[in-house]
Protein backbone atom coordinates (compact mmCIF):
# COMPACT_ATOMS: atom_id res chain seq x y z
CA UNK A 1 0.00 0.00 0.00
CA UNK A 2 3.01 2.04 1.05
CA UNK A 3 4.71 1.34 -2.11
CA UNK A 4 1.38 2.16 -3.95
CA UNK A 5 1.07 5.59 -2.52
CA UNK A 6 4.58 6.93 -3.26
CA UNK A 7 3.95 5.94 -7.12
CA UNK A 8 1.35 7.70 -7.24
CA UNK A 9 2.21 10.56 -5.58
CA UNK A 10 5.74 10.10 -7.96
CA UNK A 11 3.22 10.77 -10.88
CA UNK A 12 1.45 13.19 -9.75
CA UNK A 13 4.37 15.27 -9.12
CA UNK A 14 6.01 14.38 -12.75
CA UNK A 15 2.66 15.27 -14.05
CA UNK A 16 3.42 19.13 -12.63
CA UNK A 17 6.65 19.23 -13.27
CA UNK A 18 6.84 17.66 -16.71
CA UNK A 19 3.64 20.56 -17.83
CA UNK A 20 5.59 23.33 -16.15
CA UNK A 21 9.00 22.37 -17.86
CA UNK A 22 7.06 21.98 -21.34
CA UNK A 23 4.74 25.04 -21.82
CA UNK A 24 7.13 27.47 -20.77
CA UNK A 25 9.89 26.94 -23.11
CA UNK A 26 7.22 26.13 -25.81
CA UNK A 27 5.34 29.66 -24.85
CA UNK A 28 8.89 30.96 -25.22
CA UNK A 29 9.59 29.20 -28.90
CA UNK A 30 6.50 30.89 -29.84
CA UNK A 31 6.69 34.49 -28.77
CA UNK A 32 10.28 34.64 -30.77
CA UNK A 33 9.15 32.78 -33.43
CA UNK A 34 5.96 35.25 -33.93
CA UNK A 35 8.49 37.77 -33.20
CA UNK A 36 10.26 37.18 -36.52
CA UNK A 37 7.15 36.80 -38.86
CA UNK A 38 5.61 39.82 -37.64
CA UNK A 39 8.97 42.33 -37.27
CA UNK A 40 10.98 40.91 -39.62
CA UNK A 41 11.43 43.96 -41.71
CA UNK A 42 12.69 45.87 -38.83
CA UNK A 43 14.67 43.47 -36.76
CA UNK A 44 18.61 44.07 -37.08
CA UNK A 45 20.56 40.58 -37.83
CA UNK A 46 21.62 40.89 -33.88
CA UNK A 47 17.84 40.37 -33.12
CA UNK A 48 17.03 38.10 -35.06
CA UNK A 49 20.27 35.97 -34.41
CA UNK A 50 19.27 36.53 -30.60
CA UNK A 51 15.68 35.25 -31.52
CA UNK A 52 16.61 32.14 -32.90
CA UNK A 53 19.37 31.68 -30.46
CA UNK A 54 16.22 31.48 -28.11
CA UNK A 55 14.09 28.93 -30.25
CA UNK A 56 17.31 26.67 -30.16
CA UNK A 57 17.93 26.87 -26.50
CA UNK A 58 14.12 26.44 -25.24
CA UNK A 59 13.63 23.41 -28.21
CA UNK A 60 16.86 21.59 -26.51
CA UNK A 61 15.59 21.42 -23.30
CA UNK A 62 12.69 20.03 -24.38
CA UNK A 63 14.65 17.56 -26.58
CA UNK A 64 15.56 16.71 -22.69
CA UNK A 65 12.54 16.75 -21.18
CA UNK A 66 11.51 14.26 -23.55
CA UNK A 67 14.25 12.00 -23.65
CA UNK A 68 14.03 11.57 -19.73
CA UNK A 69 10.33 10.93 -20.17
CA UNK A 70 11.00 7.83 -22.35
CA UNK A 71 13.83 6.65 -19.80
CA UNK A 72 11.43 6.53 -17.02
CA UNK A 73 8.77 4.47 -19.55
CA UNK A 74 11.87 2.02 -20.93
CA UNK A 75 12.61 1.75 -16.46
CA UNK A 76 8.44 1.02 -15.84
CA UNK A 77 7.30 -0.36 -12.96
CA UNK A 78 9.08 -3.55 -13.43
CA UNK A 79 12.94 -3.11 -13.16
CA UNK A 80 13.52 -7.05 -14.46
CA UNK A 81 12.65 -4.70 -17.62
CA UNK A 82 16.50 -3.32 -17.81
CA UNK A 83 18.39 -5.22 -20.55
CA UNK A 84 21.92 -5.02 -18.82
CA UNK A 85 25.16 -5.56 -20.80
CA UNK A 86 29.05 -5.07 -19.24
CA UNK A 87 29.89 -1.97 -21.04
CA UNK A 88 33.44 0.28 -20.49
CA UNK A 89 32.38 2.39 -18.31
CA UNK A 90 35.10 5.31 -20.04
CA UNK A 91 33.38 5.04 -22.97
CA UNK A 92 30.09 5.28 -21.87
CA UNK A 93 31.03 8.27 -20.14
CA UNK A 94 32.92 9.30 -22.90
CA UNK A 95 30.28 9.47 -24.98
CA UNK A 96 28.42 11.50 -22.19
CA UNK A 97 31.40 13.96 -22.55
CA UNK A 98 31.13 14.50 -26.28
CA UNK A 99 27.73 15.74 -26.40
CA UNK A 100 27.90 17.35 -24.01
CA UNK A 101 31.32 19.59 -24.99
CA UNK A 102 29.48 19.93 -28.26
CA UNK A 103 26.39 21.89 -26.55
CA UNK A 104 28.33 23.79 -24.27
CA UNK A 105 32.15 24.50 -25.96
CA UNK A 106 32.87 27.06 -23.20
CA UNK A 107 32.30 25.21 -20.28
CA UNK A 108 35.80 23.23 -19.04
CA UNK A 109 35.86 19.64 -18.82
CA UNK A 110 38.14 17.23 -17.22
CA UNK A 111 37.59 13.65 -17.07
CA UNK A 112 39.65 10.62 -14.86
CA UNK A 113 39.47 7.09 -15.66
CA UNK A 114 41.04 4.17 -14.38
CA UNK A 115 44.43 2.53 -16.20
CA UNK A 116 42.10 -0.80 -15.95
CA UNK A 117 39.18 -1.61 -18.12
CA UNK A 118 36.59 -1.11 -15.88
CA UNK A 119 33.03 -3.26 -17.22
CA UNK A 120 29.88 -2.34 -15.64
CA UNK A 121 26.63 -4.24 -16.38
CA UNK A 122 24.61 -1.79 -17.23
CA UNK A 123 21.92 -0.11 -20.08
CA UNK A 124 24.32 2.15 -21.73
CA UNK A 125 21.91 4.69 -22.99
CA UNK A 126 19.78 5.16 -19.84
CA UNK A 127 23.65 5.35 -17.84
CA UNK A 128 24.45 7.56 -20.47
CA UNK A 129 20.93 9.84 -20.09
CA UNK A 130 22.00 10.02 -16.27
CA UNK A 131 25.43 11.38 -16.60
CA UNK A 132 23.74 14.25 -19.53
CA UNK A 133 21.36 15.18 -16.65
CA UNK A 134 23.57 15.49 -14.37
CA UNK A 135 26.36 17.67 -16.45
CA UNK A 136 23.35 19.85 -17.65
CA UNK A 137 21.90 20.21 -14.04
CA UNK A 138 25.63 21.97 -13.30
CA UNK A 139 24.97 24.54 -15.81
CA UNK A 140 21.79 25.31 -15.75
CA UNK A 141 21.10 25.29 -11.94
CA UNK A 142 24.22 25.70 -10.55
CA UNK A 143 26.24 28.29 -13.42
CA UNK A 144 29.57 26.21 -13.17
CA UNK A 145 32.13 26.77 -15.69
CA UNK A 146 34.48 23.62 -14.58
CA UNK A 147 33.23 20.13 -14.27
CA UNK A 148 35.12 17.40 -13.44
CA UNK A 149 33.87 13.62 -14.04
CA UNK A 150 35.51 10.68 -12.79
CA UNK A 151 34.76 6.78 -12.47
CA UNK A 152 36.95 4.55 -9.89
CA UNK A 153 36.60 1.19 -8.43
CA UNK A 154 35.21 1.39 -5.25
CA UNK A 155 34.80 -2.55 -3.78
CA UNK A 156 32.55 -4.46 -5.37
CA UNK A 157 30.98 -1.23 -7.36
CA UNK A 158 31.59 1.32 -9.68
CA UNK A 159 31.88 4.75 -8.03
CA UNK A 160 30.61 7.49 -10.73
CA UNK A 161 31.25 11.39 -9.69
CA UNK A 162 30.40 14.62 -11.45
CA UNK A 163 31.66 17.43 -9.45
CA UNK A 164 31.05 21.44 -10.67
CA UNK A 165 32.20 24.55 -9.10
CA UNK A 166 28.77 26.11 -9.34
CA UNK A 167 26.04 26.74 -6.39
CA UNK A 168 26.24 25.09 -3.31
CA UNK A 169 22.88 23.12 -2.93
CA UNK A 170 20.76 24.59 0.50
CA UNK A 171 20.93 21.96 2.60
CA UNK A 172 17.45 21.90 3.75
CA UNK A 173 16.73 20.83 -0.26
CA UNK A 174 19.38 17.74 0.23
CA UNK A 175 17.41 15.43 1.82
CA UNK A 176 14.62 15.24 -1.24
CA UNK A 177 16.73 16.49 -3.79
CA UNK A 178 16.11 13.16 -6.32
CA UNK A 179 11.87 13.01 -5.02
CA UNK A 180 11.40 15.40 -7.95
CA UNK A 181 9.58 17.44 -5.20
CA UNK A 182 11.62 20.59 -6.12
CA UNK A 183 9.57 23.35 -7.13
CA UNK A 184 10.84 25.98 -9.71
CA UNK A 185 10.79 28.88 -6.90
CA UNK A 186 12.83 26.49 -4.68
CA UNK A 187 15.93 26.21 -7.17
CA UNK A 188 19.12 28.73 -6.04
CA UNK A 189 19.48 30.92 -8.86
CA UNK A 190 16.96 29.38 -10.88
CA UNK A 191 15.65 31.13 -14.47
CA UNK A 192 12.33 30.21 -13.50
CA UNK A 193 11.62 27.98 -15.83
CA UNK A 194 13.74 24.93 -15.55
CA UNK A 195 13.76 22.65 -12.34
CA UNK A 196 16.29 20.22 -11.83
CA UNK A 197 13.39 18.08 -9.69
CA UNK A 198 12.77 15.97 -12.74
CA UNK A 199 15.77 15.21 -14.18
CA UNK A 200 17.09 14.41 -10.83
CA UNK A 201 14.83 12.32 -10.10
CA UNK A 202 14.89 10.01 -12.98
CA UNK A 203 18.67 9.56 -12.60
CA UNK A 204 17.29 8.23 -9.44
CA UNK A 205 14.75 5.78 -10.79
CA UNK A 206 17.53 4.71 -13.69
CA UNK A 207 20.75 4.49 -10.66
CA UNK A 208 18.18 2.35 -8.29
CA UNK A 209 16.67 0.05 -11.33
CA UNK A 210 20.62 -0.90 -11.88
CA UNK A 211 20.43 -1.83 -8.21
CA UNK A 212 22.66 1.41 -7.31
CA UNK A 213 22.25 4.45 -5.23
CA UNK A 214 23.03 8.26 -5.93
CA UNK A 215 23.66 10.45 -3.56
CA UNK A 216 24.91 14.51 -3.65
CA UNK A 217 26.86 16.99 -1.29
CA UNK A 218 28.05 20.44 -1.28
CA UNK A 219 32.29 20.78 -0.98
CA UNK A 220 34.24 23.23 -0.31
CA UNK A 221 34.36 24.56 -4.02
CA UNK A 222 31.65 23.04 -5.31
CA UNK A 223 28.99 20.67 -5.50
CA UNK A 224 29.42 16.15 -6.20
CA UNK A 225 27.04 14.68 -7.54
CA UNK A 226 28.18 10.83 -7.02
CA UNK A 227 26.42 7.00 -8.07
CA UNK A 228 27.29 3.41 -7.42
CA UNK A 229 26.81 1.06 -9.59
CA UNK A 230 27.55 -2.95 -8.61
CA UNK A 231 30.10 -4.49 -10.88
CA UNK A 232 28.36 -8.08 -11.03
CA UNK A 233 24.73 -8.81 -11.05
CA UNK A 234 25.41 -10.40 -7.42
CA UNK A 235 26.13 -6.98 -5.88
CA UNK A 236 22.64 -4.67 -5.18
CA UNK A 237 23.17 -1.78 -3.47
């Protein structure tokens, strides 16, 4: 019953966030966009090049939104649902990395790997989708312009860690940071318009479906956002 309660409430909560973080950029996409047909005579190119920097920006993030909408259907109710394979786990992150230095060129990244091949059994993509979220979330919520990720043994798991030297997190929002409880108002510096409450908390649902955990703390220069992930199917966190 417990168990019933907290999915639904889980949905319920998606259901507001996932409206919020879809109209606005979409009410956004449209006011430039109209912008253009109806002043185009009298816009100068930097206006216009400032108008469809816009439609880009808001039509990525929904290009997110989406694509962590389909992870949590591929996850379900039913984790048995995961199709996990031992993948590198540099490449996989690699991968991560490339995208992500492609959206944002100006934004410093350094990565650390392991002189051993380290295999993970894991769904690439949805590993993949967690690591995007989480090197977005440092830009958009938390302004960093260095991020550093790194993956290390750590016993019988695979220790994951994207640190940024952005915001600090307030510490009262630590405890329920991946519920997806986060309201737009709540978020330090915020634009208003994007919460990190449901991307966070389907790197949750994907870290726990692989039998992991996530976790996050504020440092001394920055914020970590850090997941385990067991090395054989024996190991559940």
């Amino acid at each position: 019953v417990d168990e019933r309660m907290q999915s639904e409430r889980f949905k319920a909560e998606l259901i507001t966030n996932v409206s919020h973080d879809l109209k606005t950029p979409l009410t956004s996409i449209m006011g430039s966009a109209s912008a253009i047909l109806e002043n185009d005579a009298v816009l100068t190119p930097q206006q216009r090049m400032s108008l469809l920097r816009n439609v880009r920006s808001e039509a990525q993030w929904l290009i997110r939104v989406v694509e962590n909408l389909l992870s949590i259907t591929r996850i379900g109710a039913d984790q048995a649902q995961i199709t996990k394979e031992p993948e590198a786990a540099e490449e996989v992150m690699g991968e991560a990395v490339r995208k992500f230095r492609k959206r944002f060129p100006g934004t410093s990244v350094c990565v650390s790997v392991p002189d051993d091949l380290l295999l993970v059994p894991m769904d690439a993509i949805l590993i993949e989708q967690v690591l995007s979220n989480l090197l977005e979330n440092a830009i958009f919520h938390g302004k960093a312009v260095h991020v550093k990720l790194s993956v290390q043994k750590d016993g019988p798991y695979a220790r994951f860690s994207v640190w940024n030297d952005g915001y600090h997190i307030p510490d009262k929002d630590l405890p329920t940071l991946f519920e997806g409880t986060l309201k737009h108002s709540e978020s330090t510096d915020c634009d208003g318009k994007r919460s990190m409450g449901l991307g966070l908390s389907v790197c949750q649902a994907i870290v726990h479906a692989h039998g992991g955990n996530i976790e996050a703390r504020n440092t001394e220069d920055g914020v970590e956002f850090a997941f385990r992930l067991p090395c054989s199917e024996e190991e559940q966190v």
